[in-house]
N, C-alpha and C. Protein backbone atom coordinates (compact mmCIF):
# COMPACT_ATOMS: atom_id res chain seq x y z
N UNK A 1 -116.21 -108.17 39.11
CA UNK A 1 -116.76 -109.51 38.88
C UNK A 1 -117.85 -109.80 39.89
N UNK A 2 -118.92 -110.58 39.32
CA UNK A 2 -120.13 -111.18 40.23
C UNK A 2 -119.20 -111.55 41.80
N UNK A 3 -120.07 -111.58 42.53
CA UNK A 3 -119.20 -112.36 43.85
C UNK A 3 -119.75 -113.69 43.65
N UNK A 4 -120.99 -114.13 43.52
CA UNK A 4 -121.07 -115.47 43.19
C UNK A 4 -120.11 -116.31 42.10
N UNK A 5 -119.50 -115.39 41.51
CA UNK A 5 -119.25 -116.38 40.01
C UNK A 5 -117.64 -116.33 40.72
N UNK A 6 -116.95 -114.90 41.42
CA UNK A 6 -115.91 -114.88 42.36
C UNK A 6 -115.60 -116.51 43.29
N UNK A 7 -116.37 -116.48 43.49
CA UNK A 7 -116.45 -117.74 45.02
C UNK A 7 -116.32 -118.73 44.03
N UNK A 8 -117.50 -119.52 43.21
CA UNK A 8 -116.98 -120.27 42.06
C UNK A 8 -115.83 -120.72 41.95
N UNK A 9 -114.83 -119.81 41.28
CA UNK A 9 -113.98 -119.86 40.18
C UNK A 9 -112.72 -119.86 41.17
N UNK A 10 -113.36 -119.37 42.93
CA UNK A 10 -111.94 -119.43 43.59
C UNK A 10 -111.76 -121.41 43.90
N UNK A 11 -113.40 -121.76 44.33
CA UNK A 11 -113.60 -122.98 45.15
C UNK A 11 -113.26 -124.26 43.73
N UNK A 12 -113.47 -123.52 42.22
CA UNK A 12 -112.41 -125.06 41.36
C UNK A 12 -110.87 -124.66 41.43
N UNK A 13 -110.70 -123.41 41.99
CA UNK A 13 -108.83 -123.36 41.71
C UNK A 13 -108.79 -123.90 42.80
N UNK A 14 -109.14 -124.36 44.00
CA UNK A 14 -108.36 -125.16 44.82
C UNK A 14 -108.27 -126.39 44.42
N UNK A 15 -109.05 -126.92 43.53
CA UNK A 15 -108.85 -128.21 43.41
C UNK A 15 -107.84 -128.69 42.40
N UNK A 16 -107.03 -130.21 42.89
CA UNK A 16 -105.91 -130.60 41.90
C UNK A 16 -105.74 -130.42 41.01
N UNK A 17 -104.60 -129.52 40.21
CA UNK A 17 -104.08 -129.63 39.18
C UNK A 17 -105.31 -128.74 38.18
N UNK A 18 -105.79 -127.92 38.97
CA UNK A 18 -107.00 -126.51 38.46
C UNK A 18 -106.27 -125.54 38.26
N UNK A 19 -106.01 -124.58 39.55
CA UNK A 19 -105.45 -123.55 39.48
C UNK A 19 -106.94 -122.36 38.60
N UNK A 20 -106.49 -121.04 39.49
CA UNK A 20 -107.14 -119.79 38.74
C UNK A 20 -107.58 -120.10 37.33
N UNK A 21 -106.58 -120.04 36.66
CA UNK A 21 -107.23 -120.39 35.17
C UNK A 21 -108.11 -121.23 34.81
N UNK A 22 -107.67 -122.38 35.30
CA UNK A 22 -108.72 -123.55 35.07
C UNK A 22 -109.75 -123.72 35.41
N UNK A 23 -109.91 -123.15 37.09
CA UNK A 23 -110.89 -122.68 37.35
C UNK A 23 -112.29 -121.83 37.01
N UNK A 24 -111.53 -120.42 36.68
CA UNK A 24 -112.40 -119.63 35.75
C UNK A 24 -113.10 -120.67 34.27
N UNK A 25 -112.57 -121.23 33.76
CA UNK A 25 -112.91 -121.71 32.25
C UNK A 25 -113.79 -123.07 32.21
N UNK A 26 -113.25 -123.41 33.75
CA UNK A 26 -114.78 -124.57 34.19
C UNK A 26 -115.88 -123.71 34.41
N UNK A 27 -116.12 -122.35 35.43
CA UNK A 27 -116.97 -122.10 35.53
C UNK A 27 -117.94 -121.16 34.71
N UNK A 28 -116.88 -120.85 33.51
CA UNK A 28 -118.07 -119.85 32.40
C UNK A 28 -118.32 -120.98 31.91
N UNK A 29 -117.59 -122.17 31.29
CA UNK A 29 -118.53 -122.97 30.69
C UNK A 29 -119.62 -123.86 31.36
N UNK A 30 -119.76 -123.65 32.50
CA UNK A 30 -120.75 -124.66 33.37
C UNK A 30 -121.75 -123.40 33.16
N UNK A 31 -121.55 -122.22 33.57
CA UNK A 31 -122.73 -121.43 33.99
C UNK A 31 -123.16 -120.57 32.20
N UNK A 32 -122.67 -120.81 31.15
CA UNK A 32 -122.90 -120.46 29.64
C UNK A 32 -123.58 -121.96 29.13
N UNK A 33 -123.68 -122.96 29.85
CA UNK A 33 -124.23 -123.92 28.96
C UNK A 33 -125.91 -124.25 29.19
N UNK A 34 -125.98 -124.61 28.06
CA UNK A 34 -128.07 -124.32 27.94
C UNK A 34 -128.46 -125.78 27.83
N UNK A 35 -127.88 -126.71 28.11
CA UNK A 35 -127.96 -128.31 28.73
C UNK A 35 -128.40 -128.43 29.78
N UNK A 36 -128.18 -127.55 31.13
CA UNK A 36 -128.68 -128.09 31.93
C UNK A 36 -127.47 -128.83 32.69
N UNK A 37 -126.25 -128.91 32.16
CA UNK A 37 -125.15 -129.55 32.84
C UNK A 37 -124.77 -129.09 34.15
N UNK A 38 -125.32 -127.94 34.33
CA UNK A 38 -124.68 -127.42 35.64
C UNK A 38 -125.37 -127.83 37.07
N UNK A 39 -126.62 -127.82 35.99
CA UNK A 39 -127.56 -128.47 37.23
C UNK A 39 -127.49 -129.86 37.69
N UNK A 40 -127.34 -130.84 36.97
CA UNK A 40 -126.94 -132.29 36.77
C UNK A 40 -125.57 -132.65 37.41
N UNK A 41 -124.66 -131.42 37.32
CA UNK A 41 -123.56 -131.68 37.94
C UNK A 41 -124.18 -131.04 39.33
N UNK A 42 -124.29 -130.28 40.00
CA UNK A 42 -124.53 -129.81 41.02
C UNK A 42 -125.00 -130.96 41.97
N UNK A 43 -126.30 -131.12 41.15
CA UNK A 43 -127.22 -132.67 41.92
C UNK A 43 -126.32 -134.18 42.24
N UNK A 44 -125.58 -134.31 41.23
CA UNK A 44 -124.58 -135.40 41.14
C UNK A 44 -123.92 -135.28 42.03
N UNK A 45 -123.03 -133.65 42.57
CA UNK A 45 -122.09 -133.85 43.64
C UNK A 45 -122.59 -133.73 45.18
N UNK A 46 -123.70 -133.33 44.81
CA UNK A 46 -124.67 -133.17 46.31
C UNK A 46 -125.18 -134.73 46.68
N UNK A 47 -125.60 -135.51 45.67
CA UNK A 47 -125.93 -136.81 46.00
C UNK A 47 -125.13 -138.01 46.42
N UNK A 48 -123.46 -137.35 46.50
CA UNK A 48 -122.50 -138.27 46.29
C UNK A 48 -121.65 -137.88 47.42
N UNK A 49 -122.03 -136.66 47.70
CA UNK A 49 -121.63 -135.57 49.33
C UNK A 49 -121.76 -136.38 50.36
N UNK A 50 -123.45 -136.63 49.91
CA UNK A 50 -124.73 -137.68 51.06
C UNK A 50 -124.62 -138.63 51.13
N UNK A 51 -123.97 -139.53 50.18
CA UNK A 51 -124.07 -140.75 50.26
C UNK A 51 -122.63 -141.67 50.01
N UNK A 52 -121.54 -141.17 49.80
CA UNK A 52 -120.26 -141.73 49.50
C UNK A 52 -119.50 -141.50 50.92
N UNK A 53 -119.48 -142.41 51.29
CA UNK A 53 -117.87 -142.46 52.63
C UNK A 53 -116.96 -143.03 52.57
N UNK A 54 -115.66 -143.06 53.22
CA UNK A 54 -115.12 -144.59 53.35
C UNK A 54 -115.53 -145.57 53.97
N UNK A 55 -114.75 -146.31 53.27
CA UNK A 55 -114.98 -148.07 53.65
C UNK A 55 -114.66 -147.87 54.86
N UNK A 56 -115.20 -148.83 55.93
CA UNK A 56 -115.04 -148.94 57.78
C UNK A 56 -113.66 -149.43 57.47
N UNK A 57 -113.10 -150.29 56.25
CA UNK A 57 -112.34 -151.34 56.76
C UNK A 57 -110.81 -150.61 55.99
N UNK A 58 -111.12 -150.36 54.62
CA UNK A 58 -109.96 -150.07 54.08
C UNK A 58 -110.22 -148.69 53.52
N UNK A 59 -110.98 -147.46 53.35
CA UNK A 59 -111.00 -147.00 52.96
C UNK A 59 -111.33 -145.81 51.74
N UNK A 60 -111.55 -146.67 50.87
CA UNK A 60 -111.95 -147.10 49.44
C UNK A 60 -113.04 -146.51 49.79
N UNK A 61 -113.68 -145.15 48.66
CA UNK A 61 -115.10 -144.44 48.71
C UNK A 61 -115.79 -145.45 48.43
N UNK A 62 -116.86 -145.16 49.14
CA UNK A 62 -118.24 -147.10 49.03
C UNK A 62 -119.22 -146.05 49.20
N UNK A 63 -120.60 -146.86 48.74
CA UNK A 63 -121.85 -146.36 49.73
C UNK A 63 -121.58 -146.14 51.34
N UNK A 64 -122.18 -145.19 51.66
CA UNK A 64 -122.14 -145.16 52.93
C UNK A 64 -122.79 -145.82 53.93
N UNK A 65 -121.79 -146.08 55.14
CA UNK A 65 -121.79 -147.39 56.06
C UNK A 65 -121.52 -148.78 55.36
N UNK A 66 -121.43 -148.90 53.84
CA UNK A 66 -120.98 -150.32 53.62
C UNK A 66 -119.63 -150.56 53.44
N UNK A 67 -119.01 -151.93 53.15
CA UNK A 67 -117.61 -152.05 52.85
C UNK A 67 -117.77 -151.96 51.80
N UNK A 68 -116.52 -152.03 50.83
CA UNK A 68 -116.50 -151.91 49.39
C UNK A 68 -116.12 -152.71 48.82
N UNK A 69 -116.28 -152.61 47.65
CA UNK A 69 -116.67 -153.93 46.58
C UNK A 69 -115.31 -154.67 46.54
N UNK A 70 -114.27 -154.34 47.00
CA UNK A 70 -112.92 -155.11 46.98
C UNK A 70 -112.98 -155.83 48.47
N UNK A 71 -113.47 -154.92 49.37
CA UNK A 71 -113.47 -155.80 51.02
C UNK A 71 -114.19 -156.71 50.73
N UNK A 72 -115.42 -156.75 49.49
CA UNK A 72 -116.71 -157.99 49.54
C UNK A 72 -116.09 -159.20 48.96
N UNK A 73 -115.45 -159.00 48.24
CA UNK A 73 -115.11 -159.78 47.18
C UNK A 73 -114.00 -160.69 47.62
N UNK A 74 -114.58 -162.18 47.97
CA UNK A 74 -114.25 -163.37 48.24
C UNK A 74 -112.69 -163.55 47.64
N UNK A 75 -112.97 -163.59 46.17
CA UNK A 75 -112.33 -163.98 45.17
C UNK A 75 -110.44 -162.75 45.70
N UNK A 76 -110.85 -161.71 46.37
CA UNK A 76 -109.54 -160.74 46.40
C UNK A 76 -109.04 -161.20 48.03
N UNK A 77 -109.78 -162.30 48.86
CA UNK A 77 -109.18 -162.64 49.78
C UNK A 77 -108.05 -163.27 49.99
N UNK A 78 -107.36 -163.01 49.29
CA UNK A 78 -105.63 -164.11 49.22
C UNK A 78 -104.64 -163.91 49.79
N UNK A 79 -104.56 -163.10 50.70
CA UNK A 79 -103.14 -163.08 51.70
C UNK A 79 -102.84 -161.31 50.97
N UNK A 80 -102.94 -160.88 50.08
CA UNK A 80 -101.91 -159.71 49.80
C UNK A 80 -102.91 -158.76 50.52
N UNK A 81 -101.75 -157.69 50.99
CA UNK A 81 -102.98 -156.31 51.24
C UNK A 81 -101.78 -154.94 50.67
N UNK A 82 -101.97 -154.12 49.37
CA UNK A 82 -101.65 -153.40 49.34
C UNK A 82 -101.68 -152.06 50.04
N UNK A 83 -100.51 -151.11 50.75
CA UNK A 83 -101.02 -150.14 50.85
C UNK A 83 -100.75 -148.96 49.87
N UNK A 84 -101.39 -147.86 49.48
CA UNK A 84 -101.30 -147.21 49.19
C UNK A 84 -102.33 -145.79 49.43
N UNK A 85 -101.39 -144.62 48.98
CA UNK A 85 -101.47 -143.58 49.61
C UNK A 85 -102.89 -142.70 49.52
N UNK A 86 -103.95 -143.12 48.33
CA UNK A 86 -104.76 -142.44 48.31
C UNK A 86 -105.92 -143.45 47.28
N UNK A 87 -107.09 -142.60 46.99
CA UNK A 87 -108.06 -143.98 45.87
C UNK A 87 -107.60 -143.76 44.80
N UNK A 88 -106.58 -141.98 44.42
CA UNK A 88 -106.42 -142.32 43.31
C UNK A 88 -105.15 -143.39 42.81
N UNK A 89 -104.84 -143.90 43.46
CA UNK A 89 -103.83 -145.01 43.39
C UNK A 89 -104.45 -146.20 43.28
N UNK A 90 -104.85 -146.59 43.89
CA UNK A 90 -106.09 -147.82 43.81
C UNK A 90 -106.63 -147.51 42.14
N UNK A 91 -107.52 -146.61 41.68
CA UNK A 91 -107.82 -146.64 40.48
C UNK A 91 -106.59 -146.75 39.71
N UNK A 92 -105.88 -146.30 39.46
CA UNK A 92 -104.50 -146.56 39.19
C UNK A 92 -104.21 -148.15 38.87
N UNK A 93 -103.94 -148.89 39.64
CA UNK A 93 -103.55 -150.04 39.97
C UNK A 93 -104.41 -151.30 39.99
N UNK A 94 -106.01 -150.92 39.26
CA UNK A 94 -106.74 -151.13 39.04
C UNK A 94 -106.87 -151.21 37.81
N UNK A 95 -106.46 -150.22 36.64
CA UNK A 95 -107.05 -149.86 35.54
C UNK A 95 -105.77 -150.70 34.80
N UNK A 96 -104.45 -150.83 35.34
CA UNK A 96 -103.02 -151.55 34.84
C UNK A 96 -103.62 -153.15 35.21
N UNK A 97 -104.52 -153.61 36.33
CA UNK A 97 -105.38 -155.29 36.35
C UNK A 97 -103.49 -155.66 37.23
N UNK A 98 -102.37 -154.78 37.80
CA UNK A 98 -101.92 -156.07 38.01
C UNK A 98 -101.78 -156.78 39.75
N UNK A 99 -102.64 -156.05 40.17
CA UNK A 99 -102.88 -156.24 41.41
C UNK A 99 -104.28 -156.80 41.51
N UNK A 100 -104.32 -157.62 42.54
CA UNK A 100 -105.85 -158.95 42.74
C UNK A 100 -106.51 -158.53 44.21
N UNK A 101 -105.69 -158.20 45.18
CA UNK A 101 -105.77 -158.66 46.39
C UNK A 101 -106.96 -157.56 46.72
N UNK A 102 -106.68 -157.19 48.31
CA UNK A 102 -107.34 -155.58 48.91
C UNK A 102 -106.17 -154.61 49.01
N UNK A 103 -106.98 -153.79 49.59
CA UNK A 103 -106.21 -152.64 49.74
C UNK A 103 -106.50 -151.90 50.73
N UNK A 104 -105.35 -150.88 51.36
CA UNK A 104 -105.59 -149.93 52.81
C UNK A 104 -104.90 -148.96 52.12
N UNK A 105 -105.88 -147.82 52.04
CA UNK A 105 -105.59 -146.36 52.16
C UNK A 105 -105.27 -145.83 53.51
N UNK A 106 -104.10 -145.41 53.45
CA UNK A 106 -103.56 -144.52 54.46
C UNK A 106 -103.88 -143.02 54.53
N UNK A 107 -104.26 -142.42 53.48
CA UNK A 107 -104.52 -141.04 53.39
C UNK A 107 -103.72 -139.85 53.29
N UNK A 108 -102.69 -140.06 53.12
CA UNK A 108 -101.79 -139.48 52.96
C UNK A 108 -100.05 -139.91 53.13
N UNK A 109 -99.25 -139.05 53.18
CA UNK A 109 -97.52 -139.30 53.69
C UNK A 109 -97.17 -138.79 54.78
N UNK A 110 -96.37 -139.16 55.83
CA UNK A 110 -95.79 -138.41 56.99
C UNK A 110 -95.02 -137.42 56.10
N UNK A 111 -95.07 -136.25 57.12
CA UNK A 111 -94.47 -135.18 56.42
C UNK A 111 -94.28 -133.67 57.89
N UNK A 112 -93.12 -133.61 57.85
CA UNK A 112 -92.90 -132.43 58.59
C UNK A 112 -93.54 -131.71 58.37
N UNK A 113 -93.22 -130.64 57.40
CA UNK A 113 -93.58 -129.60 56.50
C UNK A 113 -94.45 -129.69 56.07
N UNK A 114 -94.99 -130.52 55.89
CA UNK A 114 -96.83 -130.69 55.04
C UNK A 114 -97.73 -130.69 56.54
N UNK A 115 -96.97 -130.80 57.84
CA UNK A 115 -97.95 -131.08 59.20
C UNK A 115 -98.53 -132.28 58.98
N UNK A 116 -98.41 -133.61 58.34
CA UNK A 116 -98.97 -134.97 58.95
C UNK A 116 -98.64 -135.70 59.59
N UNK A 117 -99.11 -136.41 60.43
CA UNK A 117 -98.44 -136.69 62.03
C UNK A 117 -98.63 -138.04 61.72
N UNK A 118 -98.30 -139.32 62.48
CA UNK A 118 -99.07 -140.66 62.11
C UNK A 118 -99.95 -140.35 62.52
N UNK A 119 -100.68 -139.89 63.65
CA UNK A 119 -102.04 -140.29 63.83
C UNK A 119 -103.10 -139.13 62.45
N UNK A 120 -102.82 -138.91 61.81
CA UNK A 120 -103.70 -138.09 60.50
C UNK A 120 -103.33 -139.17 59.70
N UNK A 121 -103.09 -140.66 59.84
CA UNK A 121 -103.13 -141.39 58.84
C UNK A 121 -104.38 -142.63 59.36
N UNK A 122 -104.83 -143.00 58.03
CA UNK A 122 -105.63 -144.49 58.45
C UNK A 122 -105.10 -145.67 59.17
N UNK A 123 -104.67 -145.51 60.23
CA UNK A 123 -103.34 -146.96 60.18
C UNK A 123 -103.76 -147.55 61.38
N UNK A 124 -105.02 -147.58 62.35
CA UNK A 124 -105.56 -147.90 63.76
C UNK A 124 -106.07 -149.67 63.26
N UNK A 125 -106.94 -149.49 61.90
CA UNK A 125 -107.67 -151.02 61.33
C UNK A 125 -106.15 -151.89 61.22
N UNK A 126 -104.97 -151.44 61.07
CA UNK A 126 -104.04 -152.00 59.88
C UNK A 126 -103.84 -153.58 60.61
N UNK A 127 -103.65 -153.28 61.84
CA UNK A 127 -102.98 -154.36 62.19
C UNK A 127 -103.85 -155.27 62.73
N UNK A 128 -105.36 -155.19 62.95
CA UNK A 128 -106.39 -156.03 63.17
C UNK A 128 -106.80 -157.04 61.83
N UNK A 129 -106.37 -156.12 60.62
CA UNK A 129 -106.76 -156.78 59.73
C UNK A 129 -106.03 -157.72 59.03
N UNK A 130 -104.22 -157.26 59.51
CA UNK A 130 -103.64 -158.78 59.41
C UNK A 130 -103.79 -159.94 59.64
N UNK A 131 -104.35 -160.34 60.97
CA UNK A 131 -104.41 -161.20 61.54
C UNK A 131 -106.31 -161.91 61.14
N UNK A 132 -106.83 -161.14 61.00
CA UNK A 132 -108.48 -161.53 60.60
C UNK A 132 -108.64 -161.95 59.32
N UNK A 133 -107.99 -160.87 58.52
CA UNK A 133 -107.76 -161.09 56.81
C UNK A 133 -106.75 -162.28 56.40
N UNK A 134 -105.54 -162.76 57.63
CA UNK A 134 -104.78 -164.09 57.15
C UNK A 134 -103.98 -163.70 56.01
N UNK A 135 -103.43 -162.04 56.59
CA UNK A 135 -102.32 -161.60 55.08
C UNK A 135 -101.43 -161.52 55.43
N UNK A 136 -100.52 -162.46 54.52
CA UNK A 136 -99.04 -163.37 54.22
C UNK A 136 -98.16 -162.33 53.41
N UNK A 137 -99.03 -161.32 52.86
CA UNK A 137 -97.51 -160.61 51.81
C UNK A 137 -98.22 -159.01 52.04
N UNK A 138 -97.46 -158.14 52.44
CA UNK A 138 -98.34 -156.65 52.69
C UNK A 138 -96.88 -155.83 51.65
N UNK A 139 -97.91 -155.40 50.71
CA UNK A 139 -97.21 -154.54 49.34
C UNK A 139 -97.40 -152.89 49.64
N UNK A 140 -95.69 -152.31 49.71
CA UNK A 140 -96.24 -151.30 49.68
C UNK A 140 -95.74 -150.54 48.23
N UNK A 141 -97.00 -149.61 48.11
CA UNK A 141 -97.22 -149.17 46.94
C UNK A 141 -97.34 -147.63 47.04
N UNK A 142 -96.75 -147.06 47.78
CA UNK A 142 -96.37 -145.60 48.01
C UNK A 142 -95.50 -144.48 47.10
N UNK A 143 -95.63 -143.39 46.85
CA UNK A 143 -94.16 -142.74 46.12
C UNK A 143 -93.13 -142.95 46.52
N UNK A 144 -92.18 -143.43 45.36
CA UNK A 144 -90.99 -143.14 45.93
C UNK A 144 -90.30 -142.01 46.00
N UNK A 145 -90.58 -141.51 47.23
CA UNK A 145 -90.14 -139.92 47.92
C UNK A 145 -89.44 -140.12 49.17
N UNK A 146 -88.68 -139.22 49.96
CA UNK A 146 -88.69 -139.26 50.88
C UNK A 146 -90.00 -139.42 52.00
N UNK A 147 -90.79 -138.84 51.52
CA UNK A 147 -92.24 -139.29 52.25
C UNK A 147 -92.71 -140.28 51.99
N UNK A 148 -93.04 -140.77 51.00
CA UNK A 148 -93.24 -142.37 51.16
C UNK A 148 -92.01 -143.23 51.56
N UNK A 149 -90.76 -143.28 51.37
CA UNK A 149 -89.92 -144.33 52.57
C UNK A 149 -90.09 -143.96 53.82
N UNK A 150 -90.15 -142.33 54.36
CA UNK A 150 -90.37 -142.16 56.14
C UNK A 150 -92.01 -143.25 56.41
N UNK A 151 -92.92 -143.02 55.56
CA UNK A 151 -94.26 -143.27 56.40
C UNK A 151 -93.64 -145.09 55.87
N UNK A 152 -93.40 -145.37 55.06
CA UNK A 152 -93.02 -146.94 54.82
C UNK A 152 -92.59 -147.56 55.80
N UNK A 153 -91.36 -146.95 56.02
CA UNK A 153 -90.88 -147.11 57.49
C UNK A 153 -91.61 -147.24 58.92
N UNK A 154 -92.12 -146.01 58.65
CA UNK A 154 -92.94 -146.20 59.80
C UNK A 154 -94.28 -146.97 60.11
N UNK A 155 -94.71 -147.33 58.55
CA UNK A 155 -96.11 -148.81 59.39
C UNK A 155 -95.17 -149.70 59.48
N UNK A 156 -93.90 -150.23 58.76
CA UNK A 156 -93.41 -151.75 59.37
C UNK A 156 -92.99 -151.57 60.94
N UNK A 157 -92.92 -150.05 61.46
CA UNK A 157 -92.15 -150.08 62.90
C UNK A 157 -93.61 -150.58 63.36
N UNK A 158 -94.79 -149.96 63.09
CA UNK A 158 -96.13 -149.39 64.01
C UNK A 158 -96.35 -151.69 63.73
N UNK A 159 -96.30 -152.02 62.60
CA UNK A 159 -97.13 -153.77 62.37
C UNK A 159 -96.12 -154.37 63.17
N UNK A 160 -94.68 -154.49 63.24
CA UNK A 160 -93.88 -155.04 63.91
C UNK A 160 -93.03 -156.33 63.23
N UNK A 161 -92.87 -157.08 63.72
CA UNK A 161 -92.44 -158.25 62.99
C UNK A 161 -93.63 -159.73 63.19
N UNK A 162 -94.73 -160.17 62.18
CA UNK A 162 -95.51 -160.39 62.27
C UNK A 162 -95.08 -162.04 61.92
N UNK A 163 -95.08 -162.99 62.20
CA UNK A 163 -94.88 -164.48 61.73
C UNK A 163 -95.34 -164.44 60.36
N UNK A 164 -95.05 -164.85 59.15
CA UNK A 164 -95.62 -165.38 58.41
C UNK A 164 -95.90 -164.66 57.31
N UNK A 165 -95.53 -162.99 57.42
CA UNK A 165 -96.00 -162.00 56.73
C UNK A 165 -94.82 -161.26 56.29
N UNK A 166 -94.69 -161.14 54.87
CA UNK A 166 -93.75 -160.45 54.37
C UNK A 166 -94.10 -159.33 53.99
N UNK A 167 -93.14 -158.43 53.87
CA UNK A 167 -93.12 -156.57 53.27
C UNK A 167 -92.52 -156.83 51.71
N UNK A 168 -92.87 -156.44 51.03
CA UNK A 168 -92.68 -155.59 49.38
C UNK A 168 -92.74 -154.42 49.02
N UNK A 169 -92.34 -154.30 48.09
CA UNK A 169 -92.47 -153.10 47.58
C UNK A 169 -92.25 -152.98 46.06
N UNK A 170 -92.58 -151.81 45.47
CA UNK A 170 -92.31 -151.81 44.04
C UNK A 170 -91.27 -152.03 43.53
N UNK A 171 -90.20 -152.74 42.60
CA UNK A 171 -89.12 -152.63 42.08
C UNK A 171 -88.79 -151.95 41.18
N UNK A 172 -87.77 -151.64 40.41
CA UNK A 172 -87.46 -150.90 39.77
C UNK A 172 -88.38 -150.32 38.57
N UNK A 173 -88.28 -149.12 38.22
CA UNK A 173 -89.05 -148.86 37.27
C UNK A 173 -90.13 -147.72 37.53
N UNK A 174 -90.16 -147.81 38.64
CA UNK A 174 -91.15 -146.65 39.35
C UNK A 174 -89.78 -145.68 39.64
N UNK A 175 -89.73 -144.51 39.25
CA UNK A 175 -88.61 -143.77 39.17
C UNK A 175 -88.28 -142.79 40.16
N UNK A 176 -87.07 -142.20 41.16
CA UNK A 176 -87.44 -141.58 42.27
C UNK A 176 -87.92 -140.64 42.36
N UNK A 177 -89.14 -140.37 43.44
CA UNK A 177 -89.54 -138.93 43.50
C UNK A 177 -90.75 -139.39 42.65
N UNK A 178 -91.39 -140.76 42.06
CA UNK A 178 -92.29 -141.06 41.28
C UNK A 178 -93.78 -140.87 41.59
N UNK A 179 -94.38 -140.30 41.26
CA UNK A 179 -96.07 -140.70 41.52
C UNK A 179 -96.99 -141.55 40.97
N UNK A 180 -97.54 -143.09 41.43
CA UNK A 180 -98.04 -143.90 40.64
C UNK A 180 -99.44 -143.40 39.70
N UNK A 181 -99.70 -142.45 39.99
CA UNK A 181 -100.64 -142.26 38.87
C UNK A 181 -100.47 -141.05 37.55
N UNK A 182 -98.76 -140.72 37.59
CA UNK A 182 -98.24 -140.66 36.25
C UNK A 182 -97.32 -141.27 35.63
N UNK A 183 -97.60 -143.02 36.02
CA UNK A 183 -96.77 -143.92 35.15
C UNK A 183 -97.58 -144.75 34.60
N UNK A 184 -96.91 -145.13 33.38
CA UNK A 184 -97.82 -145.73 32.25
C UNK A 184 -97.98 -147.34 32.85
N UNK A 185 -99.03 -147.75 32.58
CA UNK A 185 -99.05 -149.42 32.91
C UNK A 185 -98.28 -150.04 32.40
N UNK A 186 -97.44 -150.14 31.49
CA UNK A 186 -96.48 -151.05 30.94
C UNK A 186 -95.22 -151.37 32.11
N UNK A 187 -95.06 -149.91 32.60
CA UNK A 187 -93.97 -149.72 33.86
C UNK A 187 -94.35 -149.85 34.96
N UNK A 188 -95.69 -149.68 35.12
CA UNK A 188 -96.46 -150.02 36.39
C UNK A 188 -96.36 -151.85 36.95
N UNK A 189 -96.54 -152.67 35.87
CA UNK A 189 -96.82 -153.63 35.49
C UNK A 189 -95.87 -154.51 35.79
N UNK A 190 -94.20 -154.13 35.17
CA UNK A 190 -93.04 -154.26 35.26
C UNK A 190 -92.35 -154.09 37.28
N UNK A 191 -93.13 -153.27 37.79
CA UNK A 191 -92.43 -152.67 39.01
C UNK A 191 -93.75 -153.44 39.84
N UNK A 192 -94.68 -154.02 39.24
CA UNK A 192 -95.39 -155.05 40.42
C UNK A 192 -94.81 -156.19 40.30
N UNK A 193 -94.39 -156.75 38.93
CA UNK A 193 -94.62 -157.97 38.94
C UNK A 193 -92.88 -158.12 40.10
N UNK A 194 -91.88 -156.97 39.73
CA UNK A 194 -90.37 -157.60 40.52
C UNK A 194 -90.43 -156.88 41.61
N UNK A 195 -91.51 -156.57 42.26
CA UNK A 195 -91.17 -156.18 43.41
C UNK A 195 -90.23 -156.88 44.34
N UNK A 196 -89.59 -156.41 45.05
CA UNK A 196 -88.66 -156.91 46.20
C UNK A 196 -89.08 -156.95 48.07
N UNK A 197 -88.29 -157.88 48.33
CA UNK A 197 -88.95 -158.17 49.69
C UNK A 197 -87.83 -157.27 50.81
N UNK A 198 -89.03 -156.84 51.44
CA UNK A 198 -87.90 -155.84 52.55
C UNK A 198 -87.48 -156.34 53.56
């Protein structure tokens, strides 16, 4: 096999839910198509390399150096701050409409075995932004895994006991061992609206 088309087909099997196969069959059809797609994609991910970061504040891919369109937005200033574990959760929880507020990406789960430590998480802004942001209810919106209750656990130890500010979490319906972005919004919907207070 080419070594260029080698490197390819290794650099989409690393990515989520690719694998070898999937890999290979993205890249004959990117490099067999007479559109021009490959090039358009290429340019697209190089322009988005350069110019997409996180948000300073929560996370959330933005233009780079700005906040993002949920930190801007007046209207999502209301006391809640969800956390959850990654953007694809946020899109998630976004696309179900039943969440209003902001949001803090943490970036991952504490995890022995996976090597994440707290400090490999976003969690330094968390507690500045309680008190600046004036948030009364902090939702967490994590898997229910053993890794999401250890790191759960561990921002209410790291925020403390804050006046005025309550902990949540999803209620039933999010199933154990669950990942929020393979549950349908109907159940999504159901497990925001009864969340429970910790």
């Amino acid at each position: 096999m080419n070594p260029k088309i080698d490197k390819l087909i290794k650099l989409f099997a690393k990515l989520p839910r690719v694998g070898s196969r999937g890999g290979q069959r993205i890249v004959l059809s990117l490099l067999q198509d007479k559109t021009g797609r490959s090039s358009a994609l290429a340019a697209a991910l190089l322009d988005a390399s350069e110019s997409i970061a996180p948000c300073p504040v929560c996370g959330v891919l933005t233009d780079r150096d700005n906040a993002c369109e949920f930190c801007r937005d007046a209207n999502r200033a209301n006391g809640q701050l969800c956390i959850v574990r990654d953007l694809a959760d946020v899109w998630t929880l976004e696309k179900s409409s039943v969440f209003h507020g902001r949001y803090h990406i943490i970036g991952g789960l504490l995890s022995g075995a996976g090597g994440i430590l707290p400090q490999d998480l976003n969690l330094t802004t968390l507690p500045g932004r309680i008190s600046s942001e004036k948030i009364t209810e902090i939702i967490f919106a994590l898997p229910n895994t053993v890794e999401g209750k250890t790191t759960q656990h561990y921002i209410m130890s790291v925020i403390g006991n804050v006046p005025d500010v309550s902990f949540t979490e999803l209620a039933s319906g999010v199933p154990l061992g669950g990942e929020l972005d393979y549950i349908d919004d109907g159940t999504l919907t159901l497990a925001f609206g009864g969340r429970k207070t910790l």
